[in-house]
Each structure stands twice: as C-alpha cells, then as structure tokens.
Protein backbone atom coordinates (compact mmCIF):
# COMPACT_ATOMS: atom_id res chain seq x y z
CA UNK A 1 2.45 31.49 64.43
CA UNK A 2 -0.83 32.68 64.03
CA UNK A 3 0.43 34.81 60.49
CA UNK A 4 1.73 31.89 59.34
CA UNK A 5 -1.61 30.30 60.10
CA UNK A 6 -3.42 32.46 58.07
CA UNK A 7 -0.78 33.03 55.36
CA UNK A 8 -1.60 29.16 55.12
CA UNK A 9 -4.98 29.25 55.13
CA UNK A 10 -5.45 32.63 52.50
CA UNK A 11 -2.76 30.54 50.65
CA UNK A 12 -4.91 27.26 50.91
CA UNK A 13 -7.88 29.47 49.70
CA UNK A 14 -6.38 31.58 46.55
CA UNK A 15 -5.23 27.87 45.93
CA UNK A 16 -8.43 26.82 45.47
CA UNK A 17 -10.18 29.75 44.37
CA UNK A 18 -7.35 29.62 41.08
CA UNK A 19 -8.01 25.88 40.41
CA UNK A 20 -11.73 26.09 41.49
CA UNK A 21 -13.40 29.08 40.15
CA UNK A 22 -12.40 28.56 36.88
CA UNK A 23 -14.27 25.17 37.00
CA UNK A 24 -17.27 26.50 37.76
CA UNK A 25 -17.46 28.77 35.50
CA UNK A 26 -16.93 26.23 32.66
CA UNK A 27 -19.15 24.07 34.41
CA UNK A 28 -21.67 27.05 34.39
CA UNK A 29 -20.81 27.42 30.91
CA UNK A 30 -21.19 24.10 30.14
CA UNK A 31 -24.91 24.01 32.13
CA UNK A 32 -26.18 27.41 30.58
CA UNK A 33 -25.23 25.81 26.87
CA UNK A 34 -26.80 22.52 27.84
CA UNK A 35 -30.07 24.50 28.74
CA UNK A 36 -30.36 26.47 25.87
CA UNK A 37 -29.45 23.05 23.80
CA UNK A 38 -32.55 21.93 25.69
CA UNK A 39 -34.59 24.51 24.88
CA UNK A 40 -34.31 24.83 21.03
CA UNK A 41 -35.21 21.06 21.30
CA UNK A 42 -38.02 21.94 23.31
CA UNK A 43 -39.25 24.91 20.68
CA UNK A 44 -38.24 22.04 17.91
CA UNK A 45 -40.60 19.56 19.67
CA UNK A 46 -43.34 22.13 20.00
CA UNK A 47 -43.64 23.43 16.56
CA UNK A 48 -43.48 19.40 15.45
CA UNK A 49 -46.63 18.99 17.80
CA UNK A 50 -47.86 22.17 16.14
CA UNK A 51 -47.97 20.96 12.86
CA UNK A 52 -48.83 17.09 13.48
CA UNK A 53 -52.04 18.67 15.62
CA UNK A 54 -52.71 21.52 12.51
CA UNK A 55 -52.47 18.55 9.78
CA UNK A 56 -54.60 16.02 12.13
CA UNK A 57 -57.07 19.23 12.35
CA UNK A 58 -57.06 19.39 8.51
CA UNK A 59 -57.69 15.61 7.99
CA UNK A 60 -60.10 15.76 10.62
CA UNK A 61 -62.07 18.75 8.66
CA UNK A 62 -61.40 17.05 5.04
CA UNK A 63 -63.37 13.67 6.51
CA UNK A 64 -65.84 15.44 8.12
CA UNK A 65 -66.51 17.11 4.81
CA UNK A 66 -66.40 13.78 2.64
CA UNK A 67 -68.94 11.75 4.99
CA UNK A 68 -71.07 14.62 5.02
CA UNK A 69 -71.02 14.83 1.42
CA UNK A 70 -71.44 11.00 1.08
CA UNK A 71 -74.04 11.26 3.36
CA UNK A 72 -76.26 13.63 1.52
CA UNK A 73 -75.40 11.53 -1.36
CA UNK A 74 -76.81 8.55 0.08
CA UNK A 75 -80.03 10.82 1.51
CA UNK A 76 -80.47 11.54 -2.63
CA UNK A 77 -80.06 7.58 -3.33
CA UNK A 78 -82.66 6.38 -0.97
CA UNK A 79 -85.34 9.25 -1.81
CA UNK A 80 -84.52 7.90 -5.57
CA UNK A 81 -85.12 4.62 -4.39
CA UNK A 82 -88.08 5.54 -2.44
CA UNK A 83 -89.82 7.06 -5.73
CA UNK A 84 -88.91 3.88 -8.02
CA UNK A 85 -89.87 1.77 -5.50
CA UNK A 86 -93.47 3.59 -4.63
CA UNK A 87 -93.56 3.86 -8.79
CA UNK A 88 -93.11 0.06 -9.05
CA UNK A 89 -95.71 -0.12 -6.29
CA UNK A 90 -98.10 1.39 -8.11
CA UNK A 91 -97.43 -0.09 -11.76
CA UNK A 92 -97.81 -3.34 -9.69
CA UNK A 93 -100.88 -2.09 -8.28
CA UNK A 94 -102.49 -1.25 -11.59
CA UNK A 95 -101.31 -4.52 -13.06
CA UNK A 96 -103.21 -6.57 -11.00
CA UNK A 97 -106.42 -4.27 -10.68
CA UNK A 98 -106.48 -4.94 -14.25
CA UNK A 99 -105.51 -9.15 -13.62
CA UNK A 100 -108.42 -9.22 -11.48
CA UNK A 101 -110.75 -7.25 -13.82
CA UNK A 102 -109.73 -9.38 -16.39
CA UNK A 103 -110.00 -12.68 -13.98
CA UNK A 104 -113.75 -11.37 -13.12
CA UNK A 105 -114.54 -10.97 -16.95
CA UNK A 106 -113.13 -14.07 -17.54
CA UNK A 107 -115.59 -16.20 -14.94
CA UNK A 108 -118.58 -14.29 -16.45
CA UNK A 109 -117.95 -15.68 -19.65
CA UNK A 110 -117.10 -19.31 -18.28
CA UNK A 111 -120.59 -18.63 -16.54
CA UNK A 112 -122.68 -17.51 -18.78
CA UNK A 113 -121.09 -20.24 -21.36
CA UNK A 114 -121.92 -23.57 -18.47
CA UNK A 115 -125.58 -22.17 -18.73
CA UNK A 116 -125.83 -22.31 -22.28
C-alpha cells in the first residue's frame, strides 16, 4: 500500500510537473519579453526627454542671445538719445541766452527812447 502511495503521489507530481512546467516557462517567456518590451520603451522615452531637454537648451541659449543683443541695442538707443537730448539742451540753452540778450537790448532802447 505504501508503493502504491507513492506510485500515486510521483504520478500526481510528473502530472503536474508535464502540465505545469511548461506554463511557467511560457509564462517566463512571456514576463522576460514583456520586460524587454518595457525597456526599449523606457530607452525610447529617455532619448525623447533627451532631445526635448537638448532643443529646450538650444531655445534657451538662442533667447538668451537675442535679449542680450536687444539689450545692447537698446543701451546704443538711449546713449543716442542721451546725446540728442543734451544737444537739444544746449541749442535751447543758447537760444534763449541770446532771447534774453536780445530782451535786455531791447529795454535799453525802450529806455533810452521814454527819456528822449
């Protein structure tokens, strides 16, 4: 009785070792193509975050470079505004030295003329 108790039992196991085993090793299979599925999407993703970050680095660099040249640009504007405005000043300045000179002359001769 005890044979046929193991004849059972190793016949219960090579049973399920034949219908098992093979399972798992498709299921393995299956898992180890699933991973390295997963991981060629992972590279995929990666290089994608590569290249977004290298062309956002590139943008980043080409509107650094255009504000800085705008702002020299606008550095050359002002000083050019600066000089025509400090030229103005002083074609203003001139203009009415000579306004009042001419103003001062002018009550002279409306002085001496009221005493004549």
């Amino acid at each position: 009785m005890a044979e046929t108790a193991k004849n059972i039992v190793g016949s219960f196991r090579e049973a399920i070792q034949d219908l098992l085993v093979p399972e798992f090793r498709a299921l393995r299979v299956s898992v180890d193509s699933v991973r390295t599925g997963m991981q060629l999407r992972e590279d995929k993703l990666q290089e994608s975050i590569n290249a977004v970050r290298t062309e956002m680095q590139l943008r980043d660099e080409s509107l650094r470079r255009e504000m800085q040249l705008r702002d020299s640009r606008t550095q050359e504007l002002i000083q050019q505004l600066d000089a025509r405005t400090q030229e103005s000043i002083c074609v203003l300045s001139q203009r009415l030295d000579y306004a009042i000179d001419i103003r001062e002359r002018l009550i002279s001769l409306e002085a001496r003329l009221s005493r004549q």
